[in-house]
N, C-alpha and C. Protein backbone atom coordinates (compact mmCIF):
# COMPACT_ATOMS: atom_id res chain seq x y z
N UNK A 1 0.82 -1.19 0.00
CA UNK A 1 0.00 0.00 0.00
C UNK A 1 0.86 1.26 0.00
N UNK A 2 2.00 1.29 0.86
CA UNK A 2 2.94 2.44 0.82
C UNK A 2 3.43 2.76 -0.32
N UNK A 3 3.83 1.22 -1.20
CA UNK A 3 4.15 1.27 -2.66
C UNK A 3 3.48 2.47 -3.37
N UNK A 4 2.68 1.57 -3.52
CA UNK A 4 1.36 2.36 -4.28
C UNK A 4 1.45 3.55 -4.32
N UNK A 5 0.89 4.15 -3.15
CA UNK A 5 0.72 5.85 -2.82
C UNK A 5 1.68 6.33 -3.08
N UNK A 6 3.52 6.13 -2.86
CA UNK A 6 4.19 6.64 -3.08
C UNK A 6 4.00 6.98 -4.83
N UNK A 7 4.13 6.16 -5.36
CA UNK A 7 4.17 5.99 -6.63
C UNK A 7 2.98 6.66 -7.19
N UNK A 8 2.06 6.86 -7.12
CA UNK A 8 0.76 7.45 -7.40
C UNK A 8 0.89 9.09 -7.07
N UNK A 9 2.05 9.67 -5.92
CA UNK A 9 2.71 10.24 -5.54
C UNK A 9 3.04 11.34 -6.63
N UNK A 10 4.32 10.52 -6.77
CA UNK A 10 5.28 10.82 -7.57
C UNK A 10 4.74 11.09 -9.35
N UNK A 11 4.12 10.43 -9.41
CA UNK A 11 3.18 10.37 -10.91
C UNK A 11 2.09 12.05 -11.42
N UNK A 12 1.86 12.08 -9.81
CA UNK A 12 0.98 13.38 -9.42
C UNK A 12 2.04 14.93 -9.64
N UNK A 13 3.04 14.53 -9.06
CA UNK A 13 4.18 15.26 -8.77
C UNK A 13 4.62 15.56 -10.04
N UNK A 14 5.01 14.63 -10.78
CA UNK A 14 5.82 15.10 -12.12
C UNK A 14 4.61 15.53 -12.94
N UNK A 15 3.42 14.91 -12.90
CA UNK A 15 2.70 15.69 -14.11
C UNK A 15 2.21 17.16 -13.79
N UNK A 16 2.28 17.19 -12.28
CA UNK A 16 1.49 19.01 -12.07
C UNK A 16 3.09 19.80 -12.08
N UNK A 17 4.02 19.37 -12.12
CA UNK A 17 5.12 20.26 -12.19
C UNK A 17 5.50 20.68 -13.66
N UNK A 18 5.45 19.43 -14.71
CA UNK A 18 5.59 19.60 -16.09
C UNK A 18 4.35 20.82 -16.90
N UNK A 19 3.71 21.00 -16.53
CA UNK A 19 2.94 22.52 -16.61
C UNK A 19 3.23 23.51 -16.82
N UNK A 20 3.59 24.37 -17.98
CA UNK A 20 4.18 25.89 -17.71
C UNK A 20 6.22 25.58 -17.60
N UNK A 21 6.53 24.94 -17.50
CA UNK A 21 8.18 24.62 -17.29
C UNK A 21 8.70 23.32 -17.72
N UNK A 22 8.22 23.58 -19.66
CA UNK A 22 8.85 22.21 -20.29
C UNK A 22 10.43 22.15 -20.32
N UNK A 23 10.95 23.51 -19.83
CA UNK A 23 12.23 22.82 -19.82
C UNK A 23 13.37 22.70 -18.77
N UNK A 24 11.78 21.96 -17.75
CA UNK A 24 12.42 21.78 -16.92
C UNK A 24 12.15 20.21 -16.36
N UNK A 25 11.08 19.74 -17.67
CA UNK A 25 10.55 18.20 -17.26
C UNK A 25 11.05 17.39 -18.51
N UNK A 26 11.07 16.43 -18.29
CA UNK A 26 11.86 15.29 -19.41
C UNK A 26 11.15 14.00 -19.46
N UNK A 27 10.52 13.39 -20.09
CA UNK A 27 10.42 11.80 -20.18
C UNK A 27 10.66 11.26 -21.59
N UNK A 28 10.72 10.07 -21.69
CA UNK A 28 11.20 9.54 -22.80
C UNK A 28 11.26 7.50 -22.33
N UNK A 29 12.19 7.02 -23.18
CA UNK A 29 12.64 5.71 -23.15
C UNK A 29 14.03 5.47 -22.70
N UNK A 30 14.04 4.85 -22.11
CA UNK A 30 15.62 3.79 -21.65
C UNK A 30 15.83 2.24 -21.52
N UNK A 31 17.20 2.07 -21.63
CA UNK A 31 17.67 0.70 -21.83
C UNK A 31 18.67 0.55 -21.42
N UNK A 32 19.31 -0.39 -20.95
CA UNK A 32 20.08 -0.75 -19.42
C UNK A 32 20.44 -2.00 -19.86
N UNK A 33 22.18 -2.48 -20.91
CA UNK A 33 22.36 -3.43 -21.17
C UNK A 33 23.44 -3.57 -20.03
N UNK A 34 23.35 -4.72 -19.22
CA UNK A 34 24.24 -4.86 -17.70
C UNK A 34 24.88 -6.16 -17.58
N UNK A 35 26.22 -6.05 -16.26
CA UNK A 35 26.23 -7.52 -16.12
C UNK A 35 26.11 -7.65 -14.91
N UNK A 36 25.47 -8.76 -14.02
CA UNK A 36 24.83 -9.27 -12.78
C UNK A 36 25.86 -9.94 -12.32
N UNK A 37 25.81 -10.08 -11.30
CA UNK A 37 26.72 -10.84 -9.95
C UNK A 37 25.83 -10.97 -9.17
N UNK A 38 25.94 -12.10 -9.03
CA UNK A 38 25.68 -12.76 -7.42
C UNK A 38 26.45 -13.07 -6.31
N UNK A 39 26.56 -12.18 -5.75
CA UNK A 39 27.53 -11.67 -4.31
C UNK A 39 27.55 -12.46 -3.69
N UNK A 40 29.30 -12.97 -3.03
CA UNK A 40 29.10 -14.63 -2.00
C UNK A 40 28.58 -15.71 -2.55
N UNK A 41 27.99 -15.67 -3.94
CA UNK A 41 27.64 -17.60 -4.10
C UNK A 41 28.21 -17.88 -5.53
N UNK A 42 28.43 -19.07 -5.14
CA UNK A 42 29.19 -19.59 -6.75
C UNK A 42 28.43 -19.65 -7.83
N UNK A 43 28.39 -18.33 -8.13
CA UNK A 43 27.48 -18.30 -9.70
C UNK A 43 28.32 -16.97 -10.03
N UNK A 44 28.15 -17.20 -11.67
CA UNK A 44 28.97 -16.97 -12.57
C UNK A 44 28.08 -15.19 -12.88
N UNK A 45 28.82 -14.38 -13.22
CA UNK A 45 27.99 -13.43 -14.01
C UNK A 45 27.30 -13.22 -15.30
N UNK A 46 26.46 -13.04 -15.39
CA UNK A 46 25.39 -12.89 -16.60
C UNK A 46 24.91 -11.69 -17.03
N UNK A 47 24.99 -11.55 -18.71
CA UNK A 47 24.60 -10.36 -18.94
C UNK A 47 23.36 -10.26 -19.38
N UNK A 48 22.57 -9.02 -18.54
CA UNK A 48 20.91 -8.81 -18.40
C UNK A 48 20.93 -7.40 -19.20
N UNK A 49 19.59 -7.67 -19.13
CA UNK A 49 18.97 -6.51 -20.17
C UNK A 49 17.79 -5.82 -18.99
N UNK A 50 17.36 -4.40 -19.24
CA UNK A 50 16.68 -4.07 -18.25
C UNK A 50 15.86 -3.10 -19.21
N UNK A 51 14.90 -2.45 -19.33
CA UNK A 51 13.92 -1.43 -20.58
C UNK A 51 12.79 -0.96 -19.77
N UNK A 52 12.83 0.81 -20.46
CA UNK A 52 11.16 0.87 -19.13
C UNK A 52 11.22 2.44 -20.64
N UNK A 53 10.19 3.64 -19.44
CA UNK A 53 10.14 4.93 -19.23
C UNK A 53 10.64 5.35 -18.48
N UNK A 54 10.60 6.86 -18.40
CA UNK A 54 10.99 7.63 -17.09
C UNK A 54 10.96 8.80 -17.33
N UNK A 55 11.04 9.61 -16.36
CA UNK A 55 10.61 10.95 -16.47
C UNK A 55 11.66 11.89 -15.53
N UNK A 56 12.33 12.84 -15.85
CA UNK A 56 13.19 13.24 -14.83
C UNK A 56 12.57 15.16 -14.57
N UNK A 57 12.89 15.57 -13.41
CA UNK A 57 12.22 16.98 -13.25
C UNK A 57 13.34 18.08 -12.82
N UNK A 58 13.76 18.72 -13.29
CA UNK A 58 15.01 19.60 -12.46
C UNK A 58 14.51 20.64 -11.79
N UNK A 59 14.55 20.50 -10.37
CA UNK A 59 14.11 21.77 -9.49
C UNK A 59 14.71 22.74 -9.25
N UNK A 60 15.94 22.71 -10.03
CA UNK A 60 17.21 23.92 -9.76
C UNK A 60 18.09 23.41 -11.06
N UNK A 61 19.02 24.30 -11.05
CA UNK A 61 19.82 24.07 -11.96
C UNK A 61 20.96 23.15 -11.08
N UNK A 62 21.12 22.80 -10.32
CA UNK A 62 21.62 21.61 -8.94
C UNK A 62 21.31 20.54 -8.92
N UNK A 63 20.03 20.70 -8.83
CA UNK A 63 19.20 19.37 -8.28
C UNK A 63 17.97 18.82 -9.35
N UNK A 64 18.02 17.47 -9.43
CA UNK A 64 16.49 17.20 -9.71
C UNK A 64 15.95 15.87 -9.40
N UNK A 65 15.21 15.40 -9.44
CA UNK A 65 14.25 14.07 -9.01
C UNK A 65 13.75 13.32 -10.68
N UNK A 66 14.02 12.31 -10.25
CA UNK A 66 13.08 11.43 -11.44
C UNK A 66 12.57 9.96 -11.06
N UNK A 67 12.20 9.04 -11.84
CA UNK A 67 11.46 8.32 -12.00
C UNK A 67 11.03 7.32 -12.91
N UNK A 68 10.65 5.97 -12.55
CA UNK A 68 10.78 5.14 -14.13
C UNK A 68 9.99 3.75 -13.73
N UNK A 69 9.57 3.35 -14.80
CA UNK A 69 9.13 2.22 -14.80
C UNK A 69 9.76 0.92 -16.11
N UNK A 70 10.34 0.07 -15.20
CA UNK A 70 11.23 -0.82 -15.93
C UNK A 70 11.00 -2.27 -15.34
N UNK A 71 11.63 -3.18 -16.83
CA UNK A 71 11.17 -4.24 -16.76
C UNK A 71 12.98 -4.87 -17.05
N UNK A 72 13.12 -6.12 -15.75
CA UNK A 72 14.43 -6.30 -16.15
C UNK A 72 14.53 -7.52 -16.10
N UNK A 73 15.49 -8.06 -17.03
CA UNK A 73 15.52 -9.94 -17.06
C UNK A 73 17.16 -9.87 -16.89
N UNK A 74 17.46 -11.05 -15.80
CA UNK A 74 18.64 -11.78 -16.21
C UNK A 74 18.82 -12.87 -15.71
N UNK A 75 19.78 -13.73 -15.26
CA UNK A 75 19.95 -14.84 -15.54
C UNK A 75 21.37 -15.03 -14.49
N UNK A 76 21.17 -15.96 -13.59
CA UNK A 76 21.91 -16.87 -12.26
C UNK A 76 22.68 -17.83 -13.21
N UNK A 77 23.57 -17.80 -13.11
CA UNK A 77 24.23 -19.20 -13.74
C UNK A 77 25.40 -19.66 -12.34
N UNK A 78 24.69 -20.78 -11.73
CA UNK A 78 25.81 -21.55 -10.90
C UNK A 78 26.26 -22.93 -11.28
N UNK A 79 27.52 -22.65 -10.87
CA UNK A 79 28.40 -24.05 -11.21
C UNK A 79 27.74 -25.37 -10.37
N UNK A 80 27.17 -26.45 -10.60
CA UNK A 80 27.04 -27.45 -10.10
C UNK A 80 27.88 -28.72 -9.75
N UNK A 81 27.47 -29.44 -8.50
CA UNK A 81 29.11 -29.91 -7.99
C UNK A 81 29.48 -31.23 -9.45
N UNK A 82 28.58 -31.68 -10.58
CA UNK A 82 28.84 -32.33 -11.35
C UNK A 82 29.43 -31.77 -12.69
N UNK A 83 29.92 -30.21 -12.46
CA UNK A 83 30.85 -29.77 -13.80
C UNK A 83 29.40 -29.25 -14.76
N UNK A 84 28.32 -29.54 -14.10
CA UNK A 84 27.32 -28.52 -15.14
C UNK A 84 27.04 -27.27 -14.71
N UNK A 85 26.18 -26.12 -15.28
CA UNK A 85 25.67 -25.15 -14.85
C UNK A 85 24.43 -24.65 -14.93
N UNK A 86 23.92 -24.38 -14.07
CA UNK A 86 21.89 -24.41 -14.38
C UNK A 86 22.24 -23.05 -14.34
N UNK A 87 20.63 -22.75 -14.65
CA UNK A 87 20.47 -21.49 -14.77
C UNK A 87 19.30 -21.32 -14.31
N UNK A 88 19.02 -19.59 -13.54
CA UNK A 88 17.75 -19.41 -13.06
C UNK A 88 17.56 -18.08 -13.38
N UNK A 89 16.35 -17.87 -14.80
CA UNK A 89 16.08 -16.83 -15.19
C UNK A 89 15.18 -15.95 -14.36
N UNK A 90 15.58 -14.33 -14.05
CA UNK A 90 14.57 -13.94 -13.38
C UNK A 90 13.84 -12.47 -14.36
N UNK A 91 12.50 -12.69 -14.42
CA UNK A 91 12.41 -11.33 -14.73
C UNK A 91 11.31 -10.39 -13.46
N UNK A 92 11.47 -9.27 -13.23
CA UNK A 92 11.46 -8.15 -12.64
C UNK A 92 11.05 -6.99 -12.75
N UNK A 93 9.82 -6.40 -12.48
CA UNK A 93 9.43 -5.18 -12.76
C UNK A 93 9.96 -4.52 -11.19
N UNK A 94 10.18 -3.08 -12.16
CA UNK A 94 11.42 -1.85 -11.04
C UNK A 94 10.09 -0.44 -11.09
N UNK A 95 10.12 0.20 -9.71
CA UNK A 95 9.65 1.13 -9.87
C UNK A 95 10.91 2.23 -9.27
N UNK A 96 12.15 2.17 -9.98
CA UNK A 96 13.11 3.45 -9.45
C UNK A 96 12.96 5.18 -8.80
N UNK A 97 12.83 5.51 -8.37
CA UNK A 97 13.16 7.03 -8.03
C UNK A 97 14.21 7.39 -7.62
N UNK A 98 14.88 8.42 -7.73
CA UNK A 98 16.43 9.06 -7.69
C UNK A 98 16.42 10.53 -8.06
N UNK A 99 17.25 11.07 -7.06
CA UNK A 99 17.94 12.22 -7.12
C UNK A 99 18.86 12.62 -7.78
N UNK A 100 18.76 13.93 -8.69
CA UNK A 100 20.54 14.04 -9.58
C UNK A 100 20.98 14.89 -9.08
N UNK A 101 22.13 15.24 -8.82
CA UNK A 101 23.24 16.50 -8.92
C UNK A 101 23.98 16.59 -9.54
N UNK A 102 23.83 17.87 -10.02
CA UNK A 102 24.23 17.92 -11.41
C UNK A 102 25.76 18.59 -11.11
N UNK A 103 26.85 18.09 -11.26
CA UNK A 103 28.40 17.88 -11.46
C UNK A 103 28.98 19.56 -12.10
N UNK A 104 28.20 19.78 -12.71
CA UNK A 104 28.70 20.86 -13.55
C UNK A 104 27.76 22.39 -14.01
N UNK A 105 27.11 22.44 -12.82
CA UNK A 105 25.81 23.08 -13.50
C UNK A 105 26.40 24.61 -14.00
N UNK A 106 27.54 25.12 -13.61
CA UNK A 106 27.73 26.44 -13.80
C UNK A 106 28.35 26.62 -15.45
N UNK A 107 28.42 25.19 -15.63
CA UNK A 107 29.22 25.16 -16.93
C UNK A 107 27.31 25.68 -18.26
N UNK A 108 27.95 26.07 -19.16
CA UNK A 108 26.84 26.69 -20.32
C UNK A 108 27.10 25.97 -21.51
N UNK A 109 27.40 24.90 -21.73
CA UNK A 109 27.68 23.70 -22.75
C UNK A 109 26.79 22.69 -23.02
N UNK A 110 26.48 22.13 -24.14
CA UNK A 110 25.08 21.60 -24.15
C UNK A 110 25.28 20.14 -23.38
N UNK A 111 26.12 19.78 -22.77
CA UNK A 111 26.63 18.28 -21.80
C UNK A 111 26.80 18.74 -20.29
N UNK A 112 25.90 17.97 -19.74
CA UNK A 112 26.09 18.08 -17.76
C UNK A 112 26.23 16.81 -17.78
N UNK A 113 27.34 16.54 -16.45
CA UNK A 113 27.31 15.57 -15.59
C UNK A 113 26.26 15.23 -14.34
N UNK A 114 26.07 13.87 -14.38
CA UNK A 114 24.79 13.92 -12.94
C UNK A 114 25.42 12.76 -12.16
N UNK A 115 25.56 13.09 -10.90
CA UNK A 115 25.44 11.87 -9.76
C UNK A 115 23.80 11.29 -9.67
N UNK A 116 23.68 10.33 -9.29
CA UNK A 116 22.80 9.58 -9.72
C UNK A 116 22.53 9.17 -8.14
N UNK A 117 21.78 9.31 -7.30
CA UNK A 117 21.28 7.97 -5.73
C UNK A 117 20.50 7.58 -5.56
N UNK A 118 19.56 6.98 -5.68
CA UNK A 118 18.15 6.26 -5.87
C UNK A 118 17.79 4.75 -4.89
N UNK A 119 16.71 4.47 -5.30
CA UNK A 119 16.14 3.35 -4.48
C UNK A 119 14.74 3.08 -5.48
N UNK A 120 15.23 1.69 -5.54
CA UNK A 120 14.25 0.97 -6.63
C UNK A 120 12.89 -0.01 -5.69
N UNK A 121 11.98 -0.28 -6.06
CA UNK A 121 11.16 -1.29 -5.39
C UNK A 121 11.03 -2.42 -6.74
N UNK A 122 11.07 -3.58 -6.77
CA UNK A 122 10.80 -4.48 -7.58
C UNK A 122 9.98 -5.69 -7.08
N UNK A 123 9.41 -6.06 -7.96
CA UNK A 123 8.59 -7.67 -7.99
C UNK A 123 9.38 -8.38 -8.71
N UNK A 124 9.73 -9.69 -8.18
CA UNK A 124 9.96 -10.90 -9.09
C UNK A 124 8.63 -11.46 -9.61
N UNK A 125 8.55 -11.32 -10.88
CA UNK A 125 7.35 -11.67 -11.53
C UNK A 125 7.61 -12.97 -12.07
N UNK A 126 9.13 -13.91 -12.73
CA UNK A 126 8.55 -14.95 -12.92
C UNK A 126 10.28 -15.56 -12.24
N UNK A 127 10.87 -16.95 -12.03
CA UNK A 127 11.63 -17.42 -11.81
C UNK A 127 11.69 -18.80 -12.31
N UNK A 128 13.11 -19.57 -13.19
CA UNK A 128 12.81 -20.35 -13.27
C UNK A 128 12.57 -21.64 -12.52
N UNK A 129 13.32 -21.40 -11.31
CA UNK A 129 13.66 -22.40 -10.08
C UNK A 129 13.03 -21.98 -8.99
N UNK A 130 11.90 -20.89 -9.34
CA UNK A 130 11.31 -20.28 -8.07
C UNK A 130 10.69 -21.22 -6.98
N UNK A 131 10.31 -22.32 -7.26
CA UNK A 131 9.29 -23.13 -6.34
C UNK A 131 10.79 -23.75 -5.33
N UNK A 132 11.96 -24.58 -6.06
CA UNK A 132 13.49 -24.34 -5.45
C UNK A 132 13.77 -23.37 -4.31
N UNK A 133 13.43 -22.39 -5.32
CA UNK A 133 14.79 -21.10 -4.84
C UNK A 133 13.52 -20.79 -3.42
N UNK A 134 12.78 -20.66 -3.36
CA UNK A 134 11.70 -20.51 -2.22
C UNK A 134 11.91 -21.30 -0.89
N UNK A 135 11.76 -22.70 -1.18
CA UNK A 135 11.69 -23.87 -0.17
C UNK A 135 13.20 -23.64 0.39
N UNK A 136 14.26 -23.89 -0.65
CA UNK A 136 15.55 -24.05 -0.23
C UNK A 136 16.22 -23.00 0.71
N UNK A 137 16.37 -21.78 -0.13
CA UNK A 137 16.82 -20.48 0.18
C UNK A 137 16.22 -19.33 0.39
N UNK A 138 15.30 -19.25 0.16
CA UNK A 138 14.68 -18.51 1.10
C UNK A 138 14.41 -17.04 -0.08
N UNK A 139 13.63 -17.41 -1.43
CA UNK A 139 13.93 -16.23 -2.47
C UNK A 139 12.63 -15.44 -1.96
N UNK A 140 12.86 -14.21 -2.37
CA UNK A 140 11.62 -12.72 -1.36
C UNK A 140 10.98 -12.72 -3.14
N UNK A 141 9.98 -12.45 -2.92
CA UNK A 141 9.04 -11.79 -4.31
C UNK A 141 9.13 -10.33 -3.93
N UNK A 142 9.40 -9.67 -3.27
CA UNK A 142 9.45 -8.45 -3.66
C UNK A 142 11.04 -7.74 -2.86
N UNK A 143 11.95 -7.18 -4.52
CA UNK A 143 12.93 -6.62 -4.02
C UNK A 143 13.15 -5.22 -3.64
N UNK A 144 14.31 -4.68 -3.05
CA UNK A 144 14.62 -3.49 -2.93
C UNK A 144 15.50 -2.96 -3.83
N UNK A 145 16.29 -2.80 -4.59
CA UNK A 145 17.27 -1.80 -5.12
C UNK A 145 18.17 -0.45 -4.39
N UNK A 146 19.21 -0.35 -3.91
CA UNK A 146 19.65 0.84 -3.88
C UNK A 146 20.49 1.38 -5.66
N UNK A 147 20.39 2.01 -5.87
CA UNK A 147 21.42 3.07 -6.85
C UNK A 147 22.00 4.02 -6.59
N UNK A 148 23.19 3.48 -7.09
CA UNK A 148 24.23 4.92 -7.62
C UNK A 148 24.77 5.22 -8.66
N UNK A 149 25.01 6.41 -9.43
CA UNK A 149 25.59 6.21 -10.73
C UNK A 149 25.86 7.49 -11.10
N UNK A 150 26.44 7.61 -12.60
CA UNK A 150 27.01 8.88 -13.02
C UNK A 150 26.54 8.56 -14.51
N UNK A 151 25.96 9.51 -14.81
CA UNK A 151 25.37 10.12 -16.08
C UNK A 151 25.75 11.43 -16.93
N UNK A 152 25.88 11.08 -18.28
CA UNK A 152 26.24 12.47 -18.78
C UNK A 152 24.75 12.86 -20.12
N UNK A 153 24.63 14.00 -20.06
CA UNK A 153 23.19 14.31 -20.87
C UNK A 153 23.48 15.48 -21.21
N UNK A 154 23.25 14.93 -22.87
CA UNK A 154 23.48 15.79 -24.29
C UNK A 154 22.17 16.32 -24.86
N UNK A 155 22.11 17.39 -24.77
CA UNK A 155 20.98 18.31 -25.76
C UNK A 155 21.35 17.96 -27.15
N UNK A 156 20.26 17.69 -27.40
CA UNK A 156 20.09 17.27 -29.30
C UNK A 156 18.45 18.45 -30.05
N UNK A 157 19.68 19.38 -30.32
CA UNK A 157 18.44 19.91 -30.59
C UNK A 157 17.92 20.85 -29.44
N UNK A 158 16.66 21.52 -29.49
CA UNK A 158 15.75 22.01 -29.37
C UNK A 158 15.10 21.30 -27.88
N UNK A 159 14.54 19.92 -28.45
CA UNK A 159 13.62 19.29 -27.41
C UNK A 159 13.59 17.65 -27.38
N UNK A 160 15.05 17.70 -27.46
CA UNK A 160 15.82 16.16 -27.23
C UNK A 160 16.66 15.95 -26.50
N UNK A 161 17.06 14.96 -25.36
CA UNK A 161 18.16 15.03 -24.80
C UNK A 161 18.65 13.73 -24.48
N UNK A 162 20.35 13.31 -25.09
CA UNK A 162 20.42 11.51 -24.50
C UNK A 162 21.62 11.49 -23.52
N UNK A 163 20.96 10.55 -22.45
CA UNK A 163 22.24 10.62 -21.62
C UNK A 163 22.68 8.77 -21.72
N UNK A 164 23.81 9.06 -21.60
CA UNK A 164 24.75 7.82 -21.35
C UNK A 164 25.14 7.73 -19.51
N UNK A 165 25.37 6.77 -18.99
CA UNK A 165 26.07 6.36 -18.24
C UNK A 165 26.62 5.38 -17.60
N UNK A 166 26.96 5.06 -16.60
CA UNK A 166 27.11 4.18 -15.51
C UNK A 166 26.15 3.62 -14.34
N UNK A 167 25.18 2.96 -13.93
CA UNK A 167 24.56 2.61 -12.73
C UNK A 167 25.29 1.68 -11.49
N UNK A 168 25.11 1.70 -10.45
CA UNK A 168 25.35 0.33 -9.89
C UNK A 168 24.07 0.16 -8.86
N UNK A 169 23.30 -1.51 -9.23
CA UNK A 169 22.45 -1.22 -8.47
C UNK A 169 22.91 -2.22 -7.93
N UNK A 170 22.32 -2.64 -6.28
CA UNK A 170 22.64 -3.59 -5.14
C UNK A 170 21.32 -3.79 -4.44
N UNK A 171 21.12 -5.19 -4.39
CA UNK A 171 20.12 -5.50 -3.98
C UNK A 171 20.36 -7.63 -3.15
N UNK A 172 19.62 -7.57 -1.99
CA UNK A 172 19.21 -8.92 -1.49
C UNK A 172 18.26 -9.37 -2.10
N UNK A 173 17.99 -10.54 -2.83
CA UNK A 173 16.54 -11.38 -3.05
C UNK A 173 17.27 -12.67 -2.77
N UNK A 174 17.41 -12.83 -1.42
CA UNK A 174 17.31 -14.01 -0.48
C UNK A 174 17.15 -13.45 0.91
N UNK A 175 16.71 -14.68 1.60
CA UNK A 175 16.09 -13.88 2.66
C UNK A 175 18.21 -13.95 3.42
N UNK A 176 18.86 -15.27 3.20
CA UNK A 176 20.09 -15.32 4.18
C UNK A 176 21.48 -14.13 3.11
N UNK A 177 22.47 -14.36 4.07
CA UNK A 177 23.04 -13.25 3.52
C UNK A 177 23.95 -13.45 2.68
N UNK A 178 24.11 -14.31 1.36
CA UNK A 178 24.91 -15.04 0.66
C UNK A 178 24.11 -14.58 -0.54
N UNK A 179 22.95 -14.07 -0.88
CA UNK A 179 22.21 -13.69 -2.20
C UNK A 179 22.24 -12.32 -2.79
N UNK A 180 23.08 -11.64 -2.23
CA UNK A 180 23.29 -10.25 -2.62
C UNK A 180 23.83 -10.00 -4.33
N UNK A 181 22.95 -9.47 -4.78
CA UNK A 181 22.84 -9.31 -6.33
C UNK A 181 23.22 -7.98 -6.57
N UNK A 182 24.51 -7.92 -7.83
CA UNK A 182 25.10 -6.15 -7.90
C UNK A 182 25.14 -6.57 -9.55
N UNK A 183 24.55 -5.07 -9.78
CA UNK A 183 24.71 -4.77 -11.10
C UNK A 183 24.57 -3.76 -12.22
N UNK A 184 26.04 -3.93 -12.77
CA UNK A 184 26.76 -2.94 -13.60
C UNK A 184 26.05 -2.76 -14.48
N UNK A 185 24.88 -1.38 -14.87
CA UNK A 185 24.56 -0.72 -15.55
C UNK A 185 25.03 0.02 -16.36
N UNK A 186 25.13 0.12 -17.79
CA UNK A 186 24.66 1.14 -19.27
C UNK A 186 23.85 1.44 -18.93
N UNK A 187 24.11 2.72 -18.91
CA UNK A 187 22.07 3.60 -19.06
C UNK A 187 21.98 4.62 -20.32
N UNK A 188 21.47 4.12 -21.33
CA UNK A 188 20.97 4.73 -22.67
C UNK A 188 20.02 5.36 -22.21
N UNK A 189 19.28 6.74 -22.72
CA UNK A 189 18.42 7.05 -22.44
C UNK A 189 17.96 8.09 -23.75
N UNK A 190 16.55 8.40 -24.29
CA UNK A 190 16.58 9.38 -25.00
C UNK A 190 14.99 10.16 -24.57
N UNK A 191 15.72 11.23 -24.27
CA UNK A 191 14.05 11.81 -23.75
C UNK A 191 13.80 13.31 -24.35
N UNK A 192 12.43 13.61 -24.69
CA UNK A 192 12.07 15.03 -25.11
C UNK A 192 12.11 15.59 -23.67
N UNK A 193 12.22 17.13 -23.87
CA UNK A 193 12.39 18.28 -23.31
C UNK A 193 11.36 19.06 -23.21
């Protein structure tokens, strides 16, 4: 329920602010080609794909807030004690929010730098070993995300803007403390102005 409202929130927030100060609101598409680790357990890294919206708002030429809705798949690969390797696909809907500071704001060049800190909420929506990964270890259906990252965002134009960067997100989906999942984000992004 806190979910929810927050998010219903935030949805309220960016659309009554985008009013009168388009250039100061942004949404568009992104894509997040990454590679996953599974922290403490013998599984191998895998490269995931992650895709949504999002919307970012600058309240200063300093600061701004944004927001997104993303859908992310990847893939557990552990070594098994017989020389094979299973795999356990997960996919994941993200509801991110994050703060930017912007690195360079005094600069007048059509490229800013942004620090990136955020906190994601996610559902595991499907798993392949989920009925496993449940009984055995203890897997949560609903994750947390922290983020951090560094972004750079290019004016194209008029009322275009793409940023490139770096993410790192960190997250538990086990309940013991051997399931800690980190992962190295690309963040493509292309959004109107």
């Amino acid at each position: 329920m806190k979910t929810s409202t927050l998010i219903i929130s935030l949805i309220l927030l960016f659309s009554t602010l985008g009013f009168g100060q388009a250039d100061q609101f942004e949404y568009g598409i992104s894509t997040f080609p990454s590679l996953t680790f599974a922290w403490n357990l013998p599984k191998e890294p895998s490269v995931s794909f992650s895709g949504g919206v999002f919307c970012n708002y600058n309240i200063s030429n300093r600061f701004g807030i944004g927001g997104a809705l993303e859908y992310k798949q990847f893939n557990l690969k552990q070594k098994q004690f017989s020389d094979r390797t299973s795999r356990n696909l997960f996919e994941i809907i993200k509801f991110p929010i994050w703060a930017s500071i912007n690195l360079n704001a005094k600069s007048e060049g059509k490229s800013k730098s942004y620090l990136i800190i955020g906190y994601s909420f996610g559902k595991i929506l499907f798993s392949d070993a989920a009925e496993f990964e449940y009984n055995l270890i203890g897997l949560v259906d609903r994750v947390h995300f922290g983020k951090i990252g560094l972004e750079s965002r290019t004016l194209l134009g008029d009322k275009y803007q793409f940023t490139i960067g770096q993410h790192l997100d960190f997250t538990n989906i086990y309940n013991n403390r051997y399931g800690n999942i980190v992962d190295f984000q690309i963040v493509i992004r292309i959004g109107r102005i």
